[in-house]
C-alpha atoms as a PDB file:
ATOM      1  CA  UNK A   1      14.858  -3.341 -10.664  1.00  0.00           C
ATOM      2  CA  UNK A   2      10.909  -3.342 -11.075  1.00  0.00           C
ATOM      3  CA  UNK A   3       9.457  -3.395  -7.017  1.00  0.00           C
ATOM      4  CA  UNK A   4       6.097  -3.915  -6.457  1.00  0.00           C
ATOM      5  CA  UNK A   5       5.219  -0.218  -5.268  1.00  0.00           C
ATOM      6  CA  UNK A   6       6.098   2.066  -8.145  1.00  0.00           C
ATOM      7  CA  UNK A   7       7.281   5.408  -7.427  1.00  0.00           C
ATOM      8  CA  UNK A   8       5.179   7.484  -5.046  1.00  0.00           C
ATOM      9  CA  UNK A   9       2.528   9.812  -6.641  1.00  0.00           C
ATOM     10  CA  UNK A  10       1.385  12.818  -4.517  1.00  0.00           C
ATOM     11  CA  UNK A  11      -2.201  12.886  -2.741  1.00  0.00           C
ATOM     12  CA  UNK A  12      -4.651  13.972  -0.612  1.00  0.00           C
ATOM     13  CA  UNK A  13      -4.143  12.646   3.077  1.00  0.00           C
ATOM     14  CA  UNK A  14      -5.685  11.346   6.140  1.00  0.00           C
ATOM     15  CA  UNK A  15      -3.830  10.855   9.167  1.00  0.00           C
ATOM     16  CA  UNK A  16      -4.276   7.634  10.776  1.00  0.00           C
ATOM     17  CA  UNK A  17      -1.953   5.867  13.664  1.00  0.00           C
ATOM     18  CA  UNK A  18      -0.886   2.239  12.873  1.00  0.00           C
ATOM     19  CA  UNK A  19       1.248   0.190  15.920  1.00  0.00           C
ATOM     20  CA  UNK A  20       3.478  -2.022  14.132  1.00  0.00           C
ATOM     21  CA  UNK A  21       5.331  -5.053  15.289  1.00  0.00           C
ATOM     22  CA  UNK A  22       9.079  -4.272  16.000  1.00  0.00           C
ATOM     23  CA  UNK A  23      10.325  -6.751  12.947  1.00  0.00           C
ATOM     24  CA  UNK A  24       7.500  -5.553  10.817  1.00  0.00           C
ATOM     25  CA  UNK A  25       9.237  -1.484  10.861  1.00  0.00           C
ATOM     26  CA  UNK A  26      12.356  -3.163  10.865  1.00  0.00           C
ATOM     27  CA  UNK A  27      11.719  -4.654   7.488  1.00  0.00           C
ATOM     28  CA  UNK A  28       9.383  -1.510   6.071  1.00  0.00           C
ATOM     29  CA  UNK A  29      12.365   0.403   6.641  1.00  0.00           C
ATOM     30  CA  UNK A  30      14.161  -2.054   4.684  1.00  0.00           C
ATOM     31  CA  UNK A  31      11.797  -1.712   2.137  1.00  0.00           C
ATOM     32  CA  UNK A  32      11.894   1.762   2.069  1.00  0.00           C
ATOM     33  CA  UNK A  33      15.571   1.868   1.627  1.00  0.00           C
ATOM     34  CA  UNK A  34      15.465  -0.781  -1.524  1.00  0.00           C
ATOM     35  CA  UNK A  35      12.861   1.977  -2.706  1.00  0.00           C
ATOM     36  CA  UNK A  36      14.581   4.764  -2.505  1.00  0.00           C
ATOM     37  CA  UNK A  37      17.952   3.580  -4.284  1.00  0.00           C
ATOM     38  CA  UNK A  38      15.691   1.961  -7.249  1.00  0.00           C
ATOM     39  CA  UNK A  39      13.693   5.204  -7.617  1.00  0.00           C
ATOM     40  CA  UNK A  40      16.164   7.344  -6.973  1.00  0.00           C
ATOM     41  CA  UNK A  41      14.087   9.162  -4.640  1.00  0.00           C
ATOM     42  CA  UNK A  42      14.595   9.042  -0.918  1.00  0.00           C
ATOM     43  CA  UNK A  43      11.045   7.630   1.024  1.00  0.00           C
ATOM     44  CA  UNK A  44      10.563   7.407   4.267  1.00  0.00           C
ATOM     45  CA  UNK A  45       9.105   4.162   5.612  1.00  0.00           C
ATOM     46  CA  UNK A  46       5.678   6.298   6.844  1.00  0.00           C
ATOM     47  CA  UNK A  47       5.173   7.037   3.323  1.00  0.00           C
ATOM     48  CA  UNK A  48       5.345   3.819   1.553  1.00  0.00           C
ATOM     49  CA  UNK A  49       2.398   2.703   4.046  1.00  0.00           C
ATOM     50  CA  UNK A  50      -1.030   3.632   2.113  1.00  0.00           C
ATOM     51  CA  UNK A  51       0.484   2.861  -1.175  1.00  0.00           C
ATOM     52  CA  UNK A  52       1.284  -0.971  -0.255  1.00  0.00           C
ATOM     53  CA  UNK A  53      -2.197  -1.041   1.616  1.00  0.00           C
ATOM     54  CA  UNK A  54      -3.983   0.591  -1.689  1.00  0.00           C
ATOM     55  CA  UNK A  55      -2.048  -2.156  -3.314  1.00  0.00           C
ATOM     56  CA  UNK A  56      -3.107  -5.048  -1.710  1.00  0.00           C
ATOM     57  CA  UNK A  57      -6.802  -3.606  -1.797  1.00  0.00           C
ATOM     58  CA  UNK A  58      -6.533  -3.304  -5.453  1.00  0.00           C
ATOM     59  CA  UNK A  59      -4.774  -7.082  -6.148  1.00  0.00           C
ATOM     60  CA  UNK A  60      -7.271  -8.595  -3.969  1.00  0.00           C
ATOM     61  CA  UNK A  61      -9.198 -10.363  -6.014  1.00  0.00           C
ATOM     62  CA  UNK A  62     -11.508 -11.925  -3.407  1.00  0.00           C
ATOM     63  CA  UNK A  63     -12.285  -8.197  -1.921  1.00  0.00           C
ATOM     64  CA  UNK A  64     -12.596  -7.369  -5.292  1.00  0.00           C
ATOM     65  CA  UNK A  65     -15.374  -9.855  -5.569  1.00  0.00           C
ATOM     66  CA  UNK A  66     -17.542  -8.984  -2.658  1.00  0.00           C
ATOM     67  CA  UNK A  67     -17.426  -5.295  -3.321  1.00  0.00           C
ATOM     68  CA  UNK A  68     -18.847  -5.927  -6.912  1.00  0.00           C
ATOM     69  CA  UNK A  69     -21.198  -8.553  -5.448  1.00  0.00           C
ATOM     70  CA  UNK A  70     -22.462  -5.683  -3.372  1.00  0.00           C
ATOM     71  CA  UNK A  71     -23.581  -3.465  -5.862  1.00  0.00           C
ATOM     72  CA  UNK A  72     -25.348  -4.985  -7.794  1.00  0.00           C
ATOM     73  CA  UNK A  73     -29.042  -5.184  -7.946  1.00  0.00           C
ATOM     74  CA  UNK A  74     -30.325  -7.911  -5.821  1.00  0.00           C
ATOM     75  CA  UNK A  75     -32.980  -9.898  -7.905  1.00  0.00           C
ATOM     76  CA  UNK A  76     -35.535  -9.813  -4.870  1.00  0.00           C
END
């Protein structure tokens, strides 16, 4: 089974509160059970959070775009 979020990697953390729709936990926790059974690693729903957020922020290729865009020298 190859998921889209790999197996979890430890890291540094920030604590941040996130109000999720009902269906939304409903189907993280979903998620997180799928996880756990093709990792073979039980993962709580919490913890699957940043690393699908990280993962959208790195396949995004149009925020991916603008960030570049930014640092680049302007030619003023």
């Amino acid at each position: 089974m190859t998921l889209l979020v790999g197996p979890l990697a430890r890291t540094d953390t920030v604590k941040v509160t996130v109000a999720l729709p009902f269906l939304l936990k409903e189907e993280l926790e979903r998620y997180a059970e799928v996880h756990s059974k093709a990792w073979n690693q039980k993962v709580e729903a919490a913890d699957l959070i940043p690393h699908m957020l990280a993962l959208i922020l790195a396949k995004d290729r149009e925020f991916r775009r603008t960030i570049r865009a930014k640092k680049r020298p302007s030619a003023d």
